[in-house]
N, C-alpha and C. Protein backbone atom coordinates (compact mmCIF):
# COMPACT_ATOMS: atom_id res chain seq x y z
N UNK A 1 0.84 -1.18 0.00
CA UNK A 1 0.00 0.00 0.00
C UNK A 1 0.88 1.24 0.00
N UNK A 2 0.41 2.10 -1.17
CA UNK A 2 1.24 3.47 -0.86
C UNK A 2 0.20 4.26 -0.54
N UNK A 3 0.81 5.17 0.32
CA UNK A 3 0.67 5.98 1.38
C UNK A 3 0.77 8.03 1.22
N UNK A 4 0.59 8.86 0.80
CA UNK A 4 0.88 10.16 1.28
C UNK A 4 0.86 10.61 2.46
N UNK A 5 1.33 11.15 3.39
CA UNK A 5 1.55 11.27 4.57
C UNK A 5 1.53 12.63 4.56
N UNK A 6 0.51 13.53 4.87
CA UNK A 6 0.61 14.71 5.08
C UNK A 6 1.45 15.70 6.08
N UNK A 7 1.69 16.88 5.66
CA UNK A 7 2.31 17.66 6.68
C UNK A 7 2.35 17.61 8.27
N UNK A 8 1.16 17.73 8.18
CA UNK A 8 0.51 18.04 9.87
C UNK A 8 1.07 16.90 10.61
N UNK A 9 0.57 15.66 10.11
CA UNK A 9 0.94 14.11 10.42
C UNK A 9 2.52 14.26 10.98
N UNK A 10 3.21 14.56 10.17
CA UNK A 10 4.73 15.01 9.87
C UNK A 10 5.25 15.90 11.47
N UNK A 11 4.62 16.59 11.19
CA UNK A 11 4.47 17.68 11.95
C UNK A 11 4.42 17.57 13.44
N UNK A 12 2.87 16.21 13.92
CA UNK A 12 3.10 15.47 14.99
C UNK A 12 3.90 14.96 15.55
N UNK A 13 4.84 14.34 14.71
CA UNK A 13 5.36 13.62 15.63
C UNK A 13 7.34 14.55 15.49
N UNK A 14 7.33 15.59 14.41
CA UNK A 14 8.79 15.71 14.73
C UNK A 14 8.30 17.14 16.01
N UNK A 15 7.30 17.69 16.12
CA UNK A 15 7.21 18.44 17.20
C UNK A 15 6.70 18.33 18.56
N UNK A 16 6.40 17.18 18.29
CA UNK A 16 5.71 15.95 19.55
C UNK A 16 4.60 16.50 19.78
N UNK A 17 3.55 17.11 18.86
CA UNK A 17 2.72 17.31 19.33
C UNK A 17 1.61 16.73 20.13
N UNK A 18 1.28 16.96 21.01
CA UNK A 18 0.33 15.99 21.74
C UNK A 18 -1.63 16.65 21.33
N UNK A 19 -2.57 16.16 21.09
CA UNK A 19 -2.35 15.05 21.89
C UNK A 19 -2.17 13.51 20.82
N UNK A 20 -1.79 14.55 19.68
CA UNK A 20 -1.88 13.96 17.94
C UNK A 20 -0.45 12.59 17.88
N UNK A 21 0.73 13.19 18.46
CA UNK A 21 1.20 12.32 18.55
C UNK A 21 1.82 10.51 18.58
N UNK A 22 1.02 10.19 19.43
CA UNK A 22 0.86 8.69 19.55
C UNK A 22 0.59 7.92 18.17
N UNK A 23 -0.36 8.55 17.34
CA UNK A 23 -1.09 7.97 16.08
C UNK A 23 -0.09 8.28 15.33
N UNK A 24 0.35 9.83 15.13
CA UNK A 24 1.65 10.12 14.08
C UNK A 24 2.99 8.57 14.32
N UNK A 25 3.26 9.23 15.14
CA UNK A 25 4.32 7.78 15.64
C UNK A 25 4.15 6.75 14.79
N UNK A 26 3.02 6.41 15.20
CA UNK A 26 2.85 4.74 14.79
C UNK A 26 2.74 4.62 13.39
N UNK A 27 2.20 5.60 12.54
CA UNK A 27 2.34 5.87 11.28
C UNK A 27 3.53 6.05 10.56
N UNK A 28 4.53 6.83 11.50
CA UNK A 28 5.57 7.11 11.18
C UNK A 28 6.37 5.72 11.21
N UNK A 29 6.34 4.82 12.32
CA UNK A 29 7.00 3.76 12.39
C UNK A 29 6.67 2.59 11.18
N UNK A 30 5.36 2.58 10.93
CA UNK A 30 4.86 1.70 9.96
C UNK A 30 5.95 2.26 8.09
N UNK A 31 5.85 3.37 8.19
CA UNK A 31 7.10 3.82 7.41
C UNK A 31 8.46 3.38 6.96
N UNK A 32 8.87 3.62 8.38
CA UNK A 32 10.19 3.24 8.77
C UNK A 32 10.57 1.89 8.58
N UNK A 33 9.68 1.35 8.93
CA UNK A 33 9.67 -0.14 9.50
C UNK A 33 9.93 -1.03 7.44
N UNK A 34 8.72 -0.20 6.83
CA UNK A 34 8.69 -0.85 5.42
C UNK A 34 7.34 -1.50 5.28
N UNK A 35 6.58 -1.49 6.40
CA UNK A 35 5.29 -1.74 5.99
C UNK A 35 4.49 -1.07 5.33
N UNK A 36 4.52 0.00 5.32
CA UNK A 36 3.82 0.55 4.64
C UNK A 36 5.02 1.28 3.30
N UNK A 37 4.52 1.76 1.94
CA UNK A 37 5.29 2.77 0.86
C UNK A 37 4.62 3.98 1.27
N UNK A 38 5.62 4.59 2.34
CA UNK A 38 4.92 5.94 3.09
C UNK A 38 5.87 6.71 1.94
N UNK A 39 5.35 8.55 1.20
CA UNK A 39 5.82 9.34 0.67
C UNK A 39 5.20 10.43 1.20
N UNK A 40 6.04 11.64 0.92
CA UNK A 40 5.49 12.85 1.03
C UNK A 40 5.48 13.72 0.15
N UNK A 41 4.77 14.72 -0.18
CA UNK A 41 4.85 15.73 -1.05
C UNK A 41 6.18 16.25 -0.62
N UNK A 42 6.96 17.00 -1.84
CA UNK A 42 8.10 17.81 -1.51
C UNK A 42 7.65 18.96 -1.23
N UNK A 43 6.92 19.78 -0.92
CA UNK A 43 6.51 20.73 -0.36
C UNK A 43 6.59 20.62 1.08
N UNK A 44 6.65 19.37 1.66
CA UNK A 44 6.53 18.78 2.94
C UNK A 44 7.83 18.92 3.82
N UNK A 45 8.78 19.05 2.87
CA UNK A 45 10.43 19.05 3.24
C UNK A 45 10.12 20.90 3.61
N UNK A 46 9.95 21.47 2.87
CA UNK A 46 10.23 22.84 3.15
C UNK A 46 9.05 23.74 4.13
N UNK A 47 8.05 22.87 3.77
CA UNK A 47 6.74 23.43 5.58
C UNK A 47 7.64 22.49 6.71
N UNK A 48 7.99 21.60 6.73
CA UNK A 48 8.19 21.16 7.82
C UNK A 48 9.39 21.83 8.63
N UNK A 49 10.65 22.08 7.32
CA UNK A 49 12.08 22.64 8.09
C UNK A 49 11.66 24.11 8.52
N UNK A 50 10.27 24.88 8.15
CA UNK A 50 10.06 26.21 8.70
C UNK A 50 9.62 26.59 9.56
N UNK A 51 8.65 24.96 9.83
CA UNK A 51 7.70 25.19 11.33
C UNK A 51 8.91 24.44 12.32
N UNK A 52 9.75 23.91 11.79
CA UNK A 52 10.68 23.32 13.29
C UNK A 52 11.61 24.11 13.12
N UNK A 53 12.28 24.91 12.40
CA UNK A 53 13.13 26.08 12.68
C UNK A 53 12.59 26.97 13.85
N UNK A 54 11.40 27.06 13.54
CA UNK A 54 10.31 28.30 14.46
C UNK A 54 10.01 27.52 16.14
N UNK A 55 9.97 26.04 15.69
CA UNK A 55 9.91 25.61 17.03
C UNK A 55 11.00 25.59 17.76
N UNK A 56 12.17 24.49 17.28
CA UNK A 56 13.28 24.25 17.81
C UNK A 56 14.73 24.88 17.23
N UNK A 57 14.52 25.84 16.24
CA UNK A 57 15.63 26.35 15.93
C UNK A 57 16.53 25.83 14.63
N UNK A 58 17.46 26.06 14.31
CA UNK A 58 18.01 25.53 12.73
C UNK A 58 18.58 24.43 12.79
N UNK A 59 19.01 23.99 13.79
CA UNK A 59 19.84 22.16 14.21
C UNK A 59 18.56 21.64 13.94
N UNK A 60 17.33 21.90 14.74
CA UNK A 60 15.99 20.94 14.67
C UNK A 60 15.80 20.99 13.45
N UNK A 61 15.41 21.89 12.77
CA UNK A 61 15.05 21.89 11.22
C UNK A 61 15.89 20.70 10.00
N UNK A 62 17.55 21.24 10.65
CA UNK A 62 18.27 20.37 9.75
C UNK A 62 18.23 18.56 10.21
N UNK A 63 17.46 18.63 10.97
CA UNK A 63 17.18 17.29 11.68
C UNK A 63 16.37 16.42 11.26
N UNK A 64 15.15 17.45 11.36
CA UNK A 64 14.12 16.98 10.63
C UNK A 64 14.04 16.66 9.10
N UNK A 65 14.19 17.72 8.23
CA UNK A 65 14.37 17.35 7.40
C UNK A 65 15.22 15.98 6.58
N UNK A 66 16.24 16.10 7.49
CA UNK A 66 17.31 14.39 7.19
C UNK A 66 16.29 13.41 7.47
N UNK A 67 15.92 13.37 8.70
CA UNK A 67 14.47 12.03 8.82
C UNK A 67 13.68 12.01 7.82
N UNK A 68 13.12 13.06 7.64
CA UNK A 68 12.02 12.51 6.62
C UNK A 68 12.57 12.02 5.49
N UNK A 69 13.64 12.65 4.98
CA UNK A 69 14.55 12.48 3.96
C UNK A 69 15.06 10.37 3.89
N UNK A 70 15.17 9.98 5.04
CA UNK A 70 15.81 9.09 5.26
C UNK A 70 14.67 7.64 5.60
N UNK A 71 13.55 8.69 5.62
CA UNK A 71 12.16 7.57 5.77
C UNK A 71 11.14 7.39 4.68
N UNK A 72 10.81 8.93 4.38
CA UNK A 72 9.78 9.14 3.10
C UNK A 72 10.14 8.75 1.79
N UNK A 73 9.70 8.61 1.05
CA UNK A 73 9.81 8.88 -0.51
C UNK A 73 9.43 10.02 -1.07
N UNK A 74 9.91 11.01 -0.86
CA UNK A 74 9.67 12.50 -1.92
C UNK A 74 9.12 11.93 -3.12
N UNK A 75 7.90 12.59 -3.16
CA UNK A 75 6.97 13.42 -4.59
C UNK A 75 7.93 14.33 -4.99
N UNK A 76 8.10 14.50 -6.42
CA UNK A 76 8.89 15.49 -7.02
C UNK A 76 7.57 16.56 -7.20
N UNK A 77 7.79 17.76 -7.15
CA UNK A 77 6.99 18.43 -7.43
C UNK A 77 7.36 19.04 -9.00
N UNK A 78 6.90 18.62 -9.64
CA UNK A 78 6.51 19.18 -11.14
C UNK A 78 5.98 20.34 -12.04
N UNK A 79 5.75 20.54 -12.85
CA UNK A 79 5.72 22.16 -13.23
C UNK A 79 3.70 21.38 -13.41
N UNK A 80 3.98 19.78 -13.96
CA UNK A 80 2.36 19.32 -14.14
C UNK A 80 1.45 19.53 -12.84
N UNK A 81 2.14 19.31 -11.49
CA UNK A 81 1.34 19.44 -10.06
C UNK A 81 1.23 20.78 -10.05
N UNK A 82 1.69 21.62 -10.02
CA UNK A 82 1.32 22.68 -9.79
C UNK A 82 0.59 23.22 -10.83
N UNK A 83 0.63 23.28 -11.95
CA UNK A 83 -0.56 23.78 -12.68
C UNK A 83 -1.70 22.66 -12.28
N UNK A 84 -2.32 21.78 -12.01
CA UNK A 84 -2.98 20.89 -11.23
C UNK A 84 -3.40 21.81 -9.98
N UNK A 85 -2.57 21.74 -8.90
CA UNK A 85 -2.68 22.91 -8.06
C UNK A 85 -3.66 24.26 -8.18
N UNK A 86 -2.84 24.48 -9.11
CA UNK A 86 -3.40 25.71 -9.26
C UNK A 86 -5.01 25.92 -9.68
N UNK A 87 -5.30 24.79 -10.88
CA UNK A 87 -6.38 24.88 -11.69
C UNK A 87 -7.61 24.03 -10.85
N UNK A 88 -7.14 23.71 -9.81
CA UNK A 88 -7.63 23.18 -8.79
C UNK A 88 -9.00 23.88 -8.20
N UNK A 89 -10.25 22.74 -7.92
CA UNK A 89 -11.19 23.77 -6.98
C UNK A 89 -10.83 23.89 -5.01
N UNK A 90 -9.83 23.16 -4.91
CA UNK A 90 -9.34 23.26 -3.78
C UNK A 90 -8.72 24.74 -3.27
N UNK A 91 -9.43 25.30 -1.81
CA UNK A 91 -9.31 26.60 -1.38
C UNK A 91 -7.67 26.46 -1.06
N UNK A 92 -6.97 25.72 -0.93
CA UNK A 92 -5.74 25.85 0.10
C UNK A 92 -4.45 25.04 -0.95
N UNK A 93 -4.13 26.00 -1.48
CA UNK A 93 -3.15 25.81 -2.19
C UNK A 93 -2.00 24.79 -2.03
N UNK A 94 -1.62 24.80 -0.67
CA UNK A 94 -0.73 23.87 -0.59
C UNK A 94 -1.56 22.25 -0.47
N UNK A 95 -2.61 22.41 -0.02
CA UNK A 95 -3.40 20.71 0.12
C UNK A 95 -3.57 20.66 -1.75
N UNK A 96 -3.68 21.73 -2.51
CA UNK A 96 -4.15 20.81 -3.72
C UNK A 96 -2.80 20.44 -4.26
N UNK A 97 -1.27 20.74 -3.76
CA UNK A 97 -0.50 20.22 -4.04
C UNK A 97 -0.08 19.12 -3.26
N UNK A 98 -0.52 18.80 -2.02
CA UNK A 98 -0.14 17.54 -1.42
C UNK A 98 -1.33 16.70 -2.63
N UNK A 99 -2.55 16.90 -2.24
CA UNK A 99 -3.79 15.78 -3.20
C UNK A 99 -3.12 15.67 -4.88
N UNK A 100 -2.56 16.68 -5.08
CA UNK A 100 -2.51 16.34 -6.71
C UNK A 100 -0.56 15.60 -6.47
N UNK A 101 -0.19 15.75 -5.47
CA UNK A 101 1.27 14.61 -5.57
C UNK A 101 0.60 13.24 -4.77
N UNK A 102 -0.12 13.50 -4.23
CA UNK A 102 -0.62 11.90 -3.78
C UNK A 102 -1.10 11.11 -5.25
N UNK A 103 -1.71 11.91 -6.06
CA UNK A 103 -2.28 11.31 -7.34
C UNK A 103 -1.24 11.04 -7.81
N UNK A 104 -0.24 11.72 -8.26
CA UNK A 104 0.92 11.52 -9.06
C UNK A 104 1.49 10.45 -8.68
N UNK A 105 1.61 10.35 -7.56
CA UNK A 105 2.79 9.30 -6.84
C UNK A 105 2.05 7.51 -7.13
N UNK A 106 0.28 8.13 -7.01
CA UNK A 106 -0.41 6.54 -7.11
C UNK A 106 -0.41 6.14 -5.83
N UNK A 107 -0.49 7.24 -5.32
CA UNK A 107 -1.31 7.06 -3.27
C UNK A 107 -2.48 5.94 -3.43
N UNK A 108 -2.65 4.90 -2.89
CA UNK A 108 -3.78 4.75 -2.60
C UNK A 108 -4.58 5.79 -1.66
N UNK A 109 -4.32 6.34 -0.39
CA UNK A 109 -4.79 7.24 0.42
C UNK A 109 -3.42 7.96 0.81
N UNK A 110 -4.03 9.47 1.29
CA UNK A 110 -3.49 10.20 1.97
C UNK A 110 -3.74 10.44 3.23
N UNK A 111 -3.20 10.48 4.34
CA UNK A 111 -3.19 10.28 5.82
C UNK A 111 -2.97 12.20 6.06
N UNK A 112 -3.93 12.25 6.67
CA UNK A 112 -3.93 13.63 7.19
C UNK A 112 -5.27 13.71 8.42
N UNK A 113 -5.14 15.22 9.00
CA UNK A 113 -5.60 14.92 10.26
C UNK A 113 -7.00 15.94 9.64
N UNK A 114 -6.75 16.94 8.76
CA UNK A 114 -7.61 17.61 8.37
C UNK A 114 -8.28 16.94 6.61
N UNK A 115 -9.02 15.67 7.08
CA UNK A 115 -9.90 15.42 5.73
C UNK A 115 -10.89 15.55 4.95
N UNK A 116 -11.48 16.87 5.72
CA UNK A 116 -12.00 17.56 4.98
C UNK A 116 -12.12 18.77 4.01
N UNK A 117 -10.46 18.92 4.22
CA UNK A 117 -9.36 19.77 2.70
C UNK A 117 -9.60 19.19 1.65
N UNK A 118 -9.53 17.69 1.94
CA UNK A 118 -9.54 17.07 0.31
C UNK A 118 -10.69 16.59 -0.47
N UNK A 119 -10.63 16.36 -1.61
CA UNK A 119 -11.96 15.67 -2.60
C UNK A 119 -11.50 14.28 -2.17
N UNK A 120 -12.79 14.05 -2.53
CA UNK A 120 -12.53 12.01 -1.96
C UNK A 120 -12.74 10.97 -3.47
N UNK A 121 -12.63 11.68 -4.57
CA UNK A 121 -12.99 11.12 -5.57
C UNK A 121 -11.81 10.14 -6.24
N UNK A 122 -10.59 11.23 -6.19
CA UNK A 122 -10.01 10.23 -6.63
C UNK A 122 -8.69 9.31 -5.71
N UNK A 123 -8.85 9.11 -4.62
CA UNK A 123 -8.04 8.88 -3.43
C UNK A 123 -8.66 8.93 -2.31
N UNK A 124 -8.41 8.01 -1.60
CA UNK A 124 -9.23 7.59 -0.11
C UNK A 124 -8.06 8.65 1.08
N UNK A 125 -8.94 9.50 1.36
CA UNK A 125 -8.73 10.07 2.45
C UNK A 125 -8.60 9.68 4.05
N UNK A 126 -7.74 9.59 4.54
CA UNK A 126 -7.82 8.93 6.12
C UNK A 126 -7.35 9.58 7.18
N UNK A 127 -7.67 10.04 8.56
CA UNK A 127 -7.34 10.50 9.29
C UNK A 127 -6.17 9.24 10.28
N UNK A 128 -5.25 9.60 10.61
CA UNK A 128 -4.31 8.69 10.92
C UNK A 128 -5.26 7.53 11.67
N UNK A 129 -6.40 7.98 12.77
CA UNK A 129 -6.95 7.00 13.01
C UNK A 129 -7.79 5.81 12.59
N UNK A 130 -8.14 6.27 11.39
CA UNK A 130 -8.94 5.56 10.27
C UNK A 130 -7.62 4.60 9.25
N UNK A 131 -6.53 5.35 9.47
CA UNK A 131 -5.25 4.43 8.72
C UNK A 131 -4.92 3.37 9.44
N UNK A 132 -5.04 3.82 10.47
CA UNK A 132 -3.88 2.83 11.64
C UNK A 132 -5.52 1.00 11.95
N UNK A 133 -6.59 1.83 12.40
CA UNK A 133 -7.94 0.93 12.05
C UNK A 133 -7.71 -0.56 11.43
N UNK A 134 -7.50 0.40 9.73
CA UNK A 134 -7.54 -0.93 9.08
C UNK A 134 -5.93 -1.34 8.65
N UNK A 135 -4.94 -0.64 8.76
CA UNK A 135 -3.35 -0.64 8.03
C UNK A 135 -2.43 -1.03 9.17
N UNK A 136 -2.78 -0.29 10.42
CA UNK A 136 -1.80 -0.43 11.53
C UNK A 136 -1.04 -1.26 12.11
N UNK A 137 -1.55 -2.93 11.80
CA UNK A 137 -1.02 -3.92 12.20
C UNK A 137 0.69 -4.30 10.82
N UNK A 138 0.49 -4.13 9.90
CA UNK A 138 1.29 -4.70 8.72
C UNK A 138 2.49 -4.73 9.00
C-alpha cells in the first residue's frame, strides 16, 4: 500500500505534538519499518524545516528534514502538479498540491488529520486513526 503522509501528520510527531502524537508515531514507524510505501509531497520538506526552525531552531530543522529524507519517498513536485494545483477547486493551495502529488505518486490514500481539505474522488482520504484501524497492524 502506498501511502501520502501529510504535513501536519509530519508535523506530529517531529514536534511531539500531543495530543496527535501517539497515532503520528505509529504511522511514522509503519514507514520506517517498510510496511507501509509511506511518501510525502516535496513541499513537505520545506513546511516542515520552517515550522521546526520556528519551534526548535536551525539544528531541529536540519534534523528533521534528514528524517524525513531518510524515511519518506519525496513526490517530485513538477511544473504538471502545480498547474494541477493551481487549476484546482481546492481553497488551500498547498493541500491541492499535497492531493494532486498523492495522485501523481499513485497514493492509494493520503493520511492527514484535516480530511476535509480534500476531494474524496479520486483517493481515499484517512485520518491517521482511520489508517492505523484498518493498516496499523502490517
Amino acid at each position: 500500500m502506498r501511502v501520502l503522509v501529510d504535513t501536519n501528520v509530519l508535523l506530529d510527531v517531529l514536534a511531539g505534538r500531543e495530543p496527535f502524537y501517539p497515532e503520528a508515531a505509529r504511522i511514522w514507524t509503519l514507514a520506517e519499518s517498510g510496511a507501509v510505501d509511506a511518501c510525502i509531497a516535496a513541499i513537505g520538506f520545506s513546511n516542515c524545516f520552517y515550522v521546526m526552525r520556528k519551534h526548535g531552531g536551525q539544528r531541529s530543522a536540519e534534523q528533521a528534514v534528514r528524517l524525513l529524507r531518510d524515511i519518506f519517498t519525496p513526490v517530485e513536485l513538477t511544473a504538471r502538479i502545480i498547474g494541477q494545483a493551481i487549476d484546482s477547486d481546492l481553497e488551500d493551495f498547498e493541500d491541492a498540491i499535497q492531493f494532486h502529488s498523492a495522485i501523481h505518486a499513485g497514493a492509494d490514500c493520503i493520511v492527514t488529520r484535516n480530511p476535509d481539505d480534500f476531494p474524496r474522488d479520486a483517493v481515499s482520504i484517512l485520518t491517521p486513526a482511520e489508517f492505523l484501524a484498518t493498516h496499523g497492524t502490517e
